[in-house]
PDB file of N, CA and C in Angstrom:
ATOM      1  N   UNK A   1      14.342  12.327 -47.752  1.00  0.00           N
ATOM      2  CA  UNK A   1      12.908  12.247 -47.974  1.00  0.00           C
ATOM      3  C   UNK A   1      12.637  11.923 -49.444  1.00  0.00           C
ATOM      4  N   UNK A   2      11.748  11.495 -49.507  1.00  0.00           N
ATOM      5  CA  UNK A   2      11.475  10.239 -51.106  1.00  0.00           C
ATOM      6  C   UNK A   2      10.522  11.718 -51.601  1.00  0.00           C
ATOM      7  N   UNK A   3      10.708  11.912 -52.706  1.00  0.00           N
ATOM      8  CA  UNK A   3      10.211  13.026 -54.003  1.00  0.00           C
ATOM      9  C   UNK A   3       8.424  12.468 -53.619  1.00  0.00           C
ATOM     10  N   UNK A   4       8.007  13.409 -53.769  1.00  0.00           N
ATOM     11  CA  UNK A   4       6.550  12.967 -54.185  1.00  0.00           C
ATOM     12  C   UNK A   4       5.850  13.217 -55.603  1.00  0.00           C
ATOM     13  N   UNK A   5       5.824  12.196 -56.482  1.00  0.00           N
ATOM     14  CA  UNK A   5       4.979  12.356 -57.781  1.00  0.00           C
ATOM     15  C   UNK A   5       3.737  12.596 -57.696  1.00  0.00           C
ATOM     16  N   UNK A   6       3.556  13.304 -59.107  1.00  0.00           N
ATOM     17  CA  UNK A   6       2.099  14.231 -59.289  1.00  0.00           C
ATOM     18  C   UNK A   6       2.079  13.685 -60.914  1.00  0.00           C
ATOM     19  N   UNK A   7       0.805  13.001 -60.736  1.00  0.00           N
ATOM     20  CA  UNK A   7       0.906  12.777 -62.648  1.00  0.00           C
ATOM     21  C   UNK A   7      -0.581  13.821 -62.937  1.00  0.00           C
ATOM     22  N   UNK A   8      -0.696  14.475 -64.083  1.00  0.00           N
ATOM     23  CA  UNK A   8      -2.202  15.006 -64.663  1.00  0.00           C
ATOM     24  C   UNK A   8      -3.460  14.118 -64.563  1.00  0.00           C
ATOM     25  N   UNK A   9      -4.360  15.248 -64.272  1.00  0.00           N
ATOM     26  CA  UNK A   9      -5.449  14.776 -63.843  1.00  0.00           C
ATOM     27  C   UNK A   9      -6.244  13.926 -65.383  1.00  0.00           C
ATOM     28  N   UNK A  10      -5.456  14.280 -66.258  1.00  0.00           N
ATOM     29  CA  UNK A  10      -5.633  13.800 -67.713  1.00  0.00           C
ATOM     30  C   UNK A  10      -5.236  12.394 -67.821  1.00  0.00           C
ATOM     31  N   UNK A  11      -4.589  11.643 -67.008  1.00  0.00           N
ATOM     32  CA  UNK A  11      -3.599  11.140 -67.292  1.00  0.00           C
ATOM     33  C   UNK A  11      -4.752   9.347 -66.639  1.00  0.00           C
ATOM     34  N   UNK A  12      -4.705   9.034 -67.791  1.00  0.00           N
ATOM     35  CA  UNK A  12      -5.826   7.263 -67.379  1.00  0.00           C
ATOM     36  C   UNK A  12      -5.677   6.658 -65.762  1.00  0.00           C
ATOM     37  N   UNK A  13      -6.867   6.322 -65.734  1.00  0.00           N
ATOM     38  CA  UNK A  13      -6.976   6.113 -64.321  1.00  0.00           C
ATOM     39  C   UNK A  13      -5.923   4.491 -63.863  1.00  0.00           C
ATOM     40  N   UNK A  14      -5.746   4.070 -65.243  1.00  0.00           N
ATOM     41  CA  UNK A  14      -4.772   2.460 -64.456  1.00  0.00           C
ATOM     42  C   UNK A  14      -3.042   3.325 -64.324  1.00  0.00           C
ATOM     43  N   UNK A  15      -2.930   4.252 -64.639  1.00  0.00           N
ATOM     44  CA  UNK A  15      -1.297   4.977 -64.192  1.00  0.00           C
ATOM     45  C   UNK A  15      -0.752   4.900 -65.057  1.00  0.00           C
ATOM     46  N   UNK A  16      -1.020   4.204 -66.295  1.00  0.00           N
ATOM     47  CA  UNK A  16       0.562   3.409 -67.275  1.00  0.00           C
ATOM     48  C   UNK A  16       0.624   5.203 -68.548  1.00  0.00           C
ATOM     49  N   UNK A  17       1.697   4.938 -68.714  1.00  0.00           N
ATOM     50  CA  UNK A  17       2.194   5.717 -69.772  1.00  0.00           C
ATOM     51  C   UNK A  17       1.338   7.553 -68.980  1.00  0.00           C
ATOM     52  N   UNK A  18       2.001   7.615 -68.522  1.00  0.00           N
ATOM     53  CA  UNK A  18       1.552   8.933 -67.787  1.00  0.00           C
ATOM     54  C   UNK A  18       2.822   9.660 -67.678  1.00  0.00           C
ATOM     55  N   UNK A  19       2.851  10.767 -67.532  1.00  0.00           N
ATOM     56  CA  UNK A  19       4.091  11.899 -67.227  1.00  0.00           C
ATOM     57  C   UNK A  19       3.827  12.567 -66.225  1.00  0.00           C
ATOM     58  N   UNK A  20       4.792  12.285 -65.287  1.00  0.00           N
ATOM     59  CA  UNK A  20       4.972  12.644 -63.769  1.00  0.00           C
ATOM     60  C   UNK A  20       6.034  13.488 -63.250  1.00  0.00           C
ATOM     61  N   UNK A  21       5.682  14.547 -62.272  1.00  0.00           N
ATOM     62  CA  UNK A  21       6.584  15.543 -62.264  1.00  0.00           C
ATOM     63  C   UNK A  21       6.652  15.472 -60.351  1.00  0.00           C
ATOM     64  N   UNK A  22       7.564  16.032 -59.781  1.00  0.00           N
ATOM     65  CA  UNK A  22       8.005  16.513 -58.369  1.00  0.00           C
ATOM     66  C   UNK A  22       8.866  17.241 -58.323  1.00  0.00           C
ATOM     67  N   UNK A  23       9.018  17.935 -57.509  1.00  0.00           N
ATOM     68  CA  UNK A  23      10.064  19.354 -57.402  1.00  0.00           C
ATOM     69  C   UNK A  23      10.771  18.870 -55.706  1.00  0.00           C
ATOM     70  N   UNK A  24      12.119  19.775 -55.895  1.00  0.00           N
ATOM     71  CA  UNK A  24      12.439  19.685 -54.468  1.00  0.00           C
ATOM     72  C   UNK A  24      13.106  20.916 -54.788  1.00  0.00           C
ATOM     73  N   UNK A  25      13.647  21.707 -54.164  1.00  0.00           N
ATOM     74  CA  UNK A  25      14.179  22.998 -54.078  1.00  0.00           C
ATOM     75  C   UNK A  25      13.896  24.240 -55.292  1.00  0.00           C
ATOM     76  N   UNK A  26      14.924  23.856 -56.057  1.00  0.00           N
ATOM     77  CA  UNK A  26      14.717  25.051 -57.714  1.00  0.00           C
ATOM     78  C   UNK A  26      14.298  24.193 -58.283  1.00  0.00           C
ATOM     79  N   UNK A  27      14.416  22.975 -58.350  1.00  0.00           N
ATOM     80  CA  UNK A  27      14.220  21.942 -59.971  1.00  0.00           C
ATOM     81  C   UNK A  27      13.162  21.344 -59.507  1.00  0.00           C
ATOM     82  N   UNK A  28      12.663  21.050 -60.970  1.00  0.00           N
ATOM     83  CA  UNK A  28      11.434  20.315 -61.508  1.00  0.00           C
ATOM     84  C   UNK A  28      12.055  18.811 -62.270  1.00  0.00           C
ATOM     85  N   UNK A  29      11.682  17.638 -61.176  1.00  0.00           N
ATOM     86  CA  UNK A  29      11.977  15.713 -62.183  1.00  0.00           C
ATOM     87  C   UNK A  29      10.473  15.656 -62.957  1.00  0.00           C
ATOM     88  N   UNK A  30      11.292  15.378 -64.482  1.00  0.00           N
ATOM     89  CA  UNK A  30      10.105  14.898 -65.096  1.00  0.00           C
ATOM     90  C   UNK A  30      10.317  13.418 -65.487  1.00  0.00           C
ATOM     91  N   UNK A  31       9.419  12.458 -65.514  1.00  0.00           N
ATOM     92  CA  UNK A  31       9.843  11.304 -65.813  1.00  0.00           C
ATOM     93  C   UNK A  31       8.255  10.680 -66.355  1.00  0.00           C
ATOM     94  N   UNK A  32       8.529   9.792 -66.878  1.00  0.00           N
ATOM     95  CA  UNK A  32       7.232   8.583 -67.311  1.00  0.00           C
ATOM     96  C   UNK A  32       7.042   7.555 -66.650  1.00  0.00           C
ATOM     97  N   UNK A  33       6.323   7.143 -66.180  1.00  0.00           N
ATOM     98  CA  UNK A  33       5.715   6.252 -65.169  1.00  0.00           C
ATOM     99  C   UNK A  33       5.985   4.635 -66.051  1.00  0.00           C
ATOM    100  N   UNK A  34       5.734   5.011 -67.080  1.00  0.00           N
ATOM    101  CA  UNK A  34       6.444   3.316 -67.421  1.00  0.00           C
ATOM    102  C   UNK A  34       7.867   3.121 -67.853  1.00  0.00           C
ATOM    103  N   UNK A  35       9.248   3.975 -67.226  1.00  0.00           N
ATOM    104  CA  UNK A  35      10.472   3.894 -67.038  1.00  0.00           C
ATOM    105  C   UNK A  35      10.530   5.074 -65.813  1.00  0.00           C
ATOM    106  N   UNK A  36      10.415   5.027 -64.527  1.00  0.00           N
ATOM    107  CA  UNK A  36      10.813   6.019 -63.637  1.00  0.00           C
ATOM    108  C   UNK A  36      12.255   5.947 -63.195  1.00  0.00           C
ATOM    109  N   UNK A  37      12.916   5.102 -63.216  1.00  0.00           N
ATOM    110  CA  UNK A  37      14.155   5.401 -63.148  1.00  0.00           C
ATOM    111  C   UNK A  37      14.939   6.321 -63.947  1.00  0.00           C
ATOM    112  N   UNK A  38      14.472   6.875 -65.325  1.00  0.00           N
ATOM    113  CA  UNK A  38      15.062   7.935 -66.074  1.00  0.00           C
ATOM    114  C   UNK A  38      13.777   9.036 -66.126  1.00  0.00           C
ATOM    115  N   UNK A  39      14.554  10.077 -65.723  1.00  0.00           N
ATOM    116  CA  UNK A  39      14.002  11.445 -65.251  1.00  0.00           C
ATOM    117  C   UNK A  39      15.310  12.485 -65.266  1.00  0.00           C
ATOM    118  N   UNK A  40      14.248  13.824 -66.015  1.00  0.00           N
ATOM    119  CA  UNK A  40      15.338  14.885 -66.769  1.00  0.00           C
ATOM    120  C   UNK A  40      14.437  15.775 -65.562  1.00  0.00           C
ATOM    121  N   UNK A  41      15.894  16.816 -65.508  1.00  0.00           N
ATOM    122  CA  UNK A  41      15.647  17.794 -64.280  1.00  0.00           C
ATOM    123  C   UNK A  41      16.048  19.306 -65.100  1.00  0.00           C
ATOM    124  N   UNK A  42      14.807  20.129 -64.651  1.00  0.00           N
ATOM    125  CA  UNK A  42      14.741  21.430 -64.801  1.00  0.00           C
ATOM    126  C   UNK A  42      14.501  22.696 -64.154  1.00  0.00           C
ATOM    127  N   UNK A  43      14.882  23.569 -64.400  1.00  0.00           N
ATOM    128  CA  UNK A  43      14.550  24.477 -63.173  1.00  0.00           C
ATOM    129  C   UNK A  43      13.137  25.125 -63.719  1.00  0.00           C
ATOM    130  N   UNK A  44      12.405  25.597 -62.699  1.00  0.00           N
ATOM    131  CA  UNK A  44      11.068  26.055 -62.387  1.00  0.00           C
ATOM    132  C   UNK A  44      11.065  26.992 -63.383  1.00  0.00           C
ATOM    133  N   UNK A  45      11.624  27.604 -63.972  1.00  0.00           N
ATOM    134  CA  UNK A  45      11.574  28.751 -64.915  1.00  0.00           C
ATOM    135  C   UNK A  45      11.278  28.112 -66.155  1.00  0.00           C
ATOM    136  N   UNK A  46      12.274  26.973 -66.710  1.00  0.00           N
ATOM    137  CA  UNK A  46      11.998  26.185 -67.789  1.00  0.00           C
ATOM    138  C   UNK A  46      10.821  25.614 -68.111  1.00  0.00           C
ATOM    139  N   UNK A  47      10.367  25.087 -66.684  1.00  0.00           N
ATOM    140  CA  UNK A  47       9.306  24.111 -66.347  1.00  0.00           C
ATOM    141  C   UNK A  47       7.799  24.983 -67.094  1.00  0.00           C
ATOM    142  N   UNK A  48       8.210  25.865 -66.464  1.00  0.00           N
ATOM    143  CA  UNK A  48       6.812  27.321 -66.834  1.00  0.00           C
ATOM    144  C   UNK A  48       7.012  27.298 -68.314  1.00  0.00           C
ATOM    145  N   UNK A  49       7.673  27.620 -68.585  1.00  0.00           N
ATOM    146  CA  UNK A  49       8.106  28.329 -69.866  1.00  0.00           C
ATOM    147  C   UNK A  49       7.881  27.149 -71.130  1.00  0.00           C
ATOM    148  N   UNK A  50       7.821  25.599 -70.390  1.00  0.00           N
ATOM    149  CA  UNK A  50       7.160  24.069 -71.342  1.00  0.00           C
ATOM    150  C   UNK A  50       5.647  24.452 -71.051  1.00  0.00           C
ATOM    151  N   UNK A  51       5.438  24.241 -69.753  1.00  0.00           N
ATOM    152  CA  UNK A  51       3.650  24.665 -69.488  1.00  0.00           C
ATOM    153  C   UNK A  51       2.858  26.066 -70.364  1.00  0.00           C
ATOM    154  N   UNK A  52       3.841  27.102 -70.631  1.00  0.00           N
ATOM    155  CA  UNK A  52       3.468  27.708 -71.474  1.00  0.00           C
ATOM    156  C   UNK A  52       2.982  27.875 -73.223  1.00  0.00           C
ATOM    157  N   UNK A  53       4.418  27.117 -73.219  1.00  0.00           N
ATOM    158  CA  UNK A  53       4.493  26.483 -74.740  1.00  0.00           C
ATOM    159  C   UNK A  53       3.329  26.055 -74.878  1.00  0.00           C
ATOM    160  N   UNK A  54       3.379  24.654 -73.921  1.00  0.00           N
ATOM    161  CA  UNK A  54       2.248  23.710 -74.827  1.00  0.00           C
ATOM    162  C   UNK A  54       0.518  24.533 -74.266  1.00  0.00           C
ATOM    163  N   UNK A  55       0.565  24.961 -73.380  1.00  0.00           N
ATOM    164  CA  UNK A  55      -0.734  25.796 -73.026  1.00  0.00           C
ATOM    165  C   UNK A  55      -1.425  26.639 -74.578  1.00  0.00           C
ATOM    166  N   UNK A  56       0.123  27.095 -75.219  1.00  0.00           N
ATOM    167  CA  UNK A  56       0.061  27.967 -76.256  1.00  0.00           C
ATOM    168  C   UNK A  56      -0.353  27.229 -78.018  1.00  0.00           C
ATOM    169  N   UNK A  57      -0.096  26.135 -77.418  1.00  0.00           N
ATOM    170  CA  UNK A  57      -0.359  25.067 -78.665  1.00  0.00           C
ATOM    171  C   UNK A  57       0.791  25.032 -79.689  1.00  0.00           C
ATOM    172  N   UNK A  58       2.077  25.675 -78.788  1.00  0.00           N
ATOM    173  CA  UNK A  58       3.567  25.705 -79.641  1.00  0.00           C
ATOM    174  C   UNK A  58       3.968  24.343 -80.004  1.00  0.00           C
ATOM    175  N   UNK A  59       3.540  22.924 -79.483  1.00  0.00           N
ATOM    176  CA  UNK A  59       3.995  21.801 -79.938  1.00  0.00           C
ATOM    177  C   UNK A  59       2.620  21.097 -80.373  1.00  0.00           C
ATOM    178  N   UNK A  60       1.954  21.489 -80.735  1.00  0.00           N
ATOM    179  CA  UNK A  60       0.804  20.664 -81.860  1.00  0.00           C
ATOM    180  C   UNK A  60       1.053  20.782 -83.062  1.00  0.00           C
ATOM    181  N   UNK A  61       1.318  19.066 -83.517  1.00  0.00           N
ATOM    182  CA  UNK A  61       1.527  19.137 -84.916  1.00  0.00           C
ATOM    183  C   UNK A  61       0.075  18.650 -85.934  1.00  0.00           C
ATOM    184  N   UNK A  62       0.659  20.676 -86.626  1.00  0.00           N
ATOM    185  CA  UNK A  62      -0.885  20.694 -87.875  1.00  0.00           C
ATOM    186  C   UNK A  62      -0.190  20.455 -89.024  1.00  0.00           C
ATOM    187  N   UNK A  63      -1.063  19.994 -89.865  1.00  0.00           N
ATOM    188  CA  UNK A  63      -0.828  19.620 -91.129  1.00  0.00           C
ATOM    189  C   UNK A  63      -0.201  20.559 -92.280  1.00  0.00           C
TER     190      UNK A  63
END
């Protein structure tokens, strides 16, 4: 069965340069819509634990 992608609802309505995620069992594929053939795999714990980060504003770069 073919993965089903989910890109953010943030993410421009023509698709390009978007970050797209699908899960199948434990792991989470993350990949970019303008190279989908390369996609890094993580488990659901990690996955949270990025959604947290950046929720937290741990990767905004301030001056």
């Amino acid at each position: 069965m073919e993965q089903q992608w989910q890109k953010s609802s943030f993410s421009g309505a023509g698709g390009e340069n978007c970050v797209e995620i699908a899960t199948k069992g434990a792991a989470v594929f993350i990949r970019e819509s303008d190279d989908p053939n390369v996609m890094t795999v993580v488990s659901r714990s990690k996955f949270a634990a990025l959604i947290a980060g950046v929720k937290a504003g741990n990767f905004d770069h301030r001056p």
